[in-house]
N, C-alpha and C. Protein backbone atom coordinates (compact mmCIF):
# COMPACT_ATOMS: atom_id res chain seq x y z
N UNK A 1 146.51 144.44 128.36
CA UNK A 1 146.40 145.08 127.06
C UNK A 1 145.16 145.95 127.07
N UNK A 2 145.44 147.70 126.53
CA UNK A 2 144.35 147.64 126.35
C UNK A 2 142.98 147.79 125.65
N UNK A 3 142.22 148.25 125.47
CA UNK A 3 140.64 147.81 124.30
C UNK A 3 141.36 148.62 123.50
N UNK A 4 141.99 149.48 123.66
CA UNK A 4 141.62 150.23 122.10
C UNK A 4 143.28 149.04 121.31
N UNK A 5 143.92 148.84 122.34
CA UNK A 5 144.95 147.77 121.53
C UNK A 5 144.65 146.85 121.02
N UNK A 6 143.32 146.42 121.62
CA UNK A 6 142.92 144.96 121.47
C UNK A 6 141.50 144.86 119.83
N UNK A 7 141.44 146.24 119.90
CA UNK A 7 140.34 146.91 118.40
C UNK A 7 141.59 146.68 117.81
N UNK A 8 142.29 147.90 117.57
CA UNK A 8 143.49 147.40 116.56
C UNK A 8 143.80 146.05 116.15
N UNK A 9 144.29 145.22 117.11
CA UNK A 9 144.86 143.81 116.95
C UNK A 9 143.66 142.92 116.24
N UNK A 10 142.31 143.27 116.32
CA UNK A 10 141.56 142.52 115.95
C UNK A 10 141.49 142.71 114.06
N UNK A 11 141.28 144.46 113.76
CA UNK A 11 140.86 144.72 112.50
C UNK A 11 142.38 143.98 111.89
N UNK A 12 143.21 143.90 112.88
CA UNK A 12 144.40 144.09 111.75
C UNK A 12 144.06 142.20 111.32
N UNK A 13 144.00 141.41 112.36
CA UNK A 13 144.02 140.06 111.80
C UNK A 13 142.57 140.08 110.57
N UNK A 14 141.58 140.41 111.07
CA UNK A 14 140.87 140.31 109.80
C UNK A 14 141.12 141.18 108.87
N UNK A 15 141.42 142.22 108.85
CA UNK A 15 141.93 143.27 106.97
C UNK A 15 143.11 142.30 106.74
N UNK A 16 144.19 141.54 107.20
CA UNK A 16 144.80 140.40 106.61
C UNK A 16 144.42 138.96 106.11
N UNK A 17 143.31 138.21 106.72
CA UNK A 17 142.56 137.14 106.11
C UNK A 17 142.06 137.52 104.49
N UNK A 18 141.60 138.89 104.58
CA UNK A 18 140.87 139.85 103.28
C UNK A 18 142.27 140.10 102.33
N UNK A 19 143.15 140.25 102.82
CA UNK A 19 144.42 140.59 101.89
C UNK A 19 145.26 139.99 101.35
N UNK A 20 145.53 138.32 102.22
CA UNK A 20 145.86 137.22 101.83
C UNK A 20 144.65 136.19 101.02
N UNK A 21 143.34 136.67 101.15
CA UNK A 21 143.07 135.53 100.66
C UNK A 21 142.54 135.62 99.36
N UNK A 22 142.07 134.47 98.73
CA UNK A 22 141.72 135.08 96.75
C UNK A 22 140.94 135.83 96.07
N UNK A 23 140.06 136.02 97.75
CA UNK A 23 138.88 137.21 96.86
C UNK A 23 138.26 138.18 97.41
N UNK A 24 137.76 138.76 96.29
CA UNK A 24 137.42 140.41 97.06
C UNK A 24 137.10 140.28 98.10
N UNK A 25 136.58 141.86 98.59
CA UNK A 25 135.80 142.16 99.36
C UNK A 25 135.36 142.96 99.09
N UNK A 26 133.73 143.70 99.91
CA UNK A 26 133.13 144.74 99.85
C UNK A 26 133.23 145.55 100.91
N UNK A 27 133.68 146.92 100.80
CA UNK A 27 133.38 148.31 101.65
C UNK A 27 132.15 148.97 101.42
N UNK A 28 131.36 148.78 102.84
CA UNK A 28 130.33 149.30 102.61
C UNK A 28 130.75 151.24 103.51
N UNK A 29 130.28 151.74 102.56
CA UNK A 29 130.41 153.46 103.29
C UNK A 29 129.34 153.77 104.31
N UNK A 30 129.83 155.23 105.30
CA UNK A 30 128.47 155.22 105.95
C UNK A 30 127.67 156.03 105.12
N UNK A 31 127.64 155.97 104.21
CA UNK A 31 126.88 156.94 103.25
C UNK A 31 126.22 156.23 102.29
N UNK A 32 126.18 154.55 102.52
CA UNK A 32 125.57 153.63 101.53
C UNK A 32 125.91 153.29 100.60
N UNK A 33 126.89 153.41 99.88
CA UNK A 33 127.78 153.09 98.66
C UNK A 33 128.95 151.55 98.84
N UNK A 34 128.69 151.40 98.18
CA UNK A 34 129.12 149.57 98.61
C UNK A 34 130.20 149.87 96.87
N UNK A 35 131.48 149.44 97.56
CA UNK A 35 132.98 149.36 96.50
C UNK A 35 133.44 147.96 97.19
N UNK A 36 133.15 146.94 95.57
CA UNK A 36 133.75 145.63 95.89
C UNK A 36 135.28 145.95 94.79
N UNK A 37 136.16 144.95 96.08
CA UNK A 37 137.43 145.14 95.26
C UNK A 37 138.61 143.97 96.27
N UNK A 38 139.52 143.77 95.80
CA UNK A 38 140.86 143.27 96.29
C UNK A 38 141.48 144.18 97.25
N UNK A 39 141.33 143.88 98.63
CA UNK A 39 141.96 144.90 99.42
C UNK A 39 143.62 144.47 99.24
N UNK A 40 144.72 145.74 98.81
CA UNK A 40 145.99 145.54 98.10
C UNK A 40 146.49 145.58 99.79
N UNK A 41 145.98 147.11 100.54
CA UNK A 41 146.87 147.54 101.49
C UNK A 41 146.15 147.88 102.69
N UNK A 42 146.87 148.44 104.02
CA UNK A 42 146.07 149.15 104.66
C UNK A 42 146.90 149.59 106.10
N UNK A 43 146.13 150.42 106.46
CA UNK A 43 146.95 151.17 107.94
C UNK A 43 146.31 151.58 109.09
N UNK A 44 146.63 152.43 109.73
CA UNK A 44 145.73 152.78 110.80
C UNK A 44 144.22 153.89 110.54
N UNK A 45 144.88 154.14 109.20
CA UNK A 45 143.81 155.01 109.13
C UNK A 45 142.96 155.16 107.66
N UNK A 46 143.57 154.24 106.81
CA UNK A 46 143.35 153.74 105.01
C UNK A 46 143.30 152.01 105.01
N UNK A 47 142.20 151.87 104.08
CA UNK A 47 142.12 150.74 103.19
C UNK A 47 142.50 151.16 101.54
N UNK A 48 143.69 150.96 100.74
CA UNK A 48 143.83 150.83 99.17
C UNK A 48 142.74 149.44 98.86
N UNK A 49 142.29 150.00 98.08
CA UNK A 49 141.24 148.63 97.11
C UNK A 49 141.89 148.78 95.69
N UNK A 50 141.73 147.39 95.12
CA UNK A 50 142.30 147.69 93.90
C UNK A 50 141.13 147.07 93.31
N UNK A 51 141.00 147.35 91.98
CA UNK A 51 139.96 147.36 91.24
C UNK A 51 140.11 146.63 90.39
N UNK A 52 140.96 145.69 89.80
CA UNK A 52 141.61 145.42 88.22
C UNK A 52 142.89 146.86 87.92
N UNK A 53 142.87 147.05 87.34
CA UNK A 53 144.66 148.03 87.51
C UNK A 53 144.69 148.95 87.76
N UNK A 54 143.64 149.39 88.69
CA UNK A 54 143.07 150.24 89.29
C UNK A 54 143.27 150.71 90.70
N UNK A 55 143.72 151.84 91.91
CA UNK A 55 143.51 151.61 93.06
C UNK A 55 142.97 152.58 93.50
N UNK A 56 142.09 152.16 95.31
CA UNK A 56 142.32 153.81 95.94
C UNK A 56 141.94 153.54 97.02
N UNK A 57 142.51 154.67 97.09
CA UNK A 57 142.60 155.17 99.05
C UNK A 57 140.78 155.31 99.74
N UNK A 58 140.74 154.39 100.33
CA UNK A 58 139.27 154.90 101.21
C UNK A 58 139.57 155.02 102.43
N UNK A 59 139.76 156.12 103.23
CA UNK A 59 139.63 156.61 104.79
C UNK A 59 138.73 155.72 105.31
N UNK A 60 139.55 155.60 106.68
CA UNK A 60 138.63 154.02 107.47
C UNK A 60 137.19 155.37 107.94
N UNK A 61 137.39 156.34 108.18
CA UNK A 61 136.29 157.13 108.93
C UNK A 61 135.22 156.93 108.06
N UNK A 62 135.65 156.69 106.81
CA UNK A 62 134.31 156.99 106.19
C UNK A 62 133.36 155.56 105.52
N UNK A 63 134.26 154.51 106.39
CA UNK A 63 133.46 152.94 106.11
C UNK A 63 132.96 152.94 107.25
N UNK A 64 131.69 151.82 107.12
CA UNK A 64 130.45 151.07 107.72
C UNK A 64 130.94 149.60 108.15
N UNK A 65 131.34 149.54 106.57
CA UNK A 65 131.29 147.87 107.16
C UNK A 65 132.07 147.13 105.77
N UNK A 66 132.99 146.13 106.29
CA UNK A 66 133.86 145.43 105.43
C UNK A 66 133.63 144.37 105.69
N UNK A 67 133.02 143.41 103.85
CA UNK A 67 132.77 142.41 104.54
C UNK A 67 133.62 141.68 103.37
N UNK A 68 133.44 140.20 103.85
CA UNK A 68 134.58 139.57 103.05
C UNK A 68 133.41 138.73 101.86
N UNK A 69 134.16 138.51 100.85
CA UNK A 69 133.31 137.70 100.01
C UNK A 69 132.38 136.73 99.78
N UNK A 70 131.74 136.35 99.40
CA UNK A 70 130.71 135.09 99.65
C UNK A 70 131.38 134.10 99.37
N UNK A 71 131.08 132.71 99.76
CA UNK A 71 132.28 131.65 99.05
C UNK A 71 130.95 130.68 99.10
């Protein structure tokens, strides 16, 4: 398999722990802006966050760092 299959296979199991489980998360941008929210969706190249009845599209290019909630 190879690395760049094995990057994929990785984000995808964790952006699913974040999507199945009960609570937010935070996107941190590389531009310093931190959006906590319910990750709804996501793909190869988008995270949807939903906000309360709210959603949106954030381009993976333009995140830092996704982290999962405090518990």
């Amino acid at each position: 398999m190879s690395t760049d299959v094995k990057a994929v296979n990785l984000q995808n199991r964790f952006l699913d722990k974040l999507c199945q489980g009960p609570g937010p998360a935070t996107i941190r941008l590389i531009q310093g802006a931190e959006i906590t929210g319910k990750i709804a969706a996501y793909d190869n190249y988008v995270i949807v966050l939903r906000q309360g009845d709210k959603e949106q599209m954030i381009f993976k290019h333009a995140i830092s760092a996704v982290l999962p909630a405090a518990t």
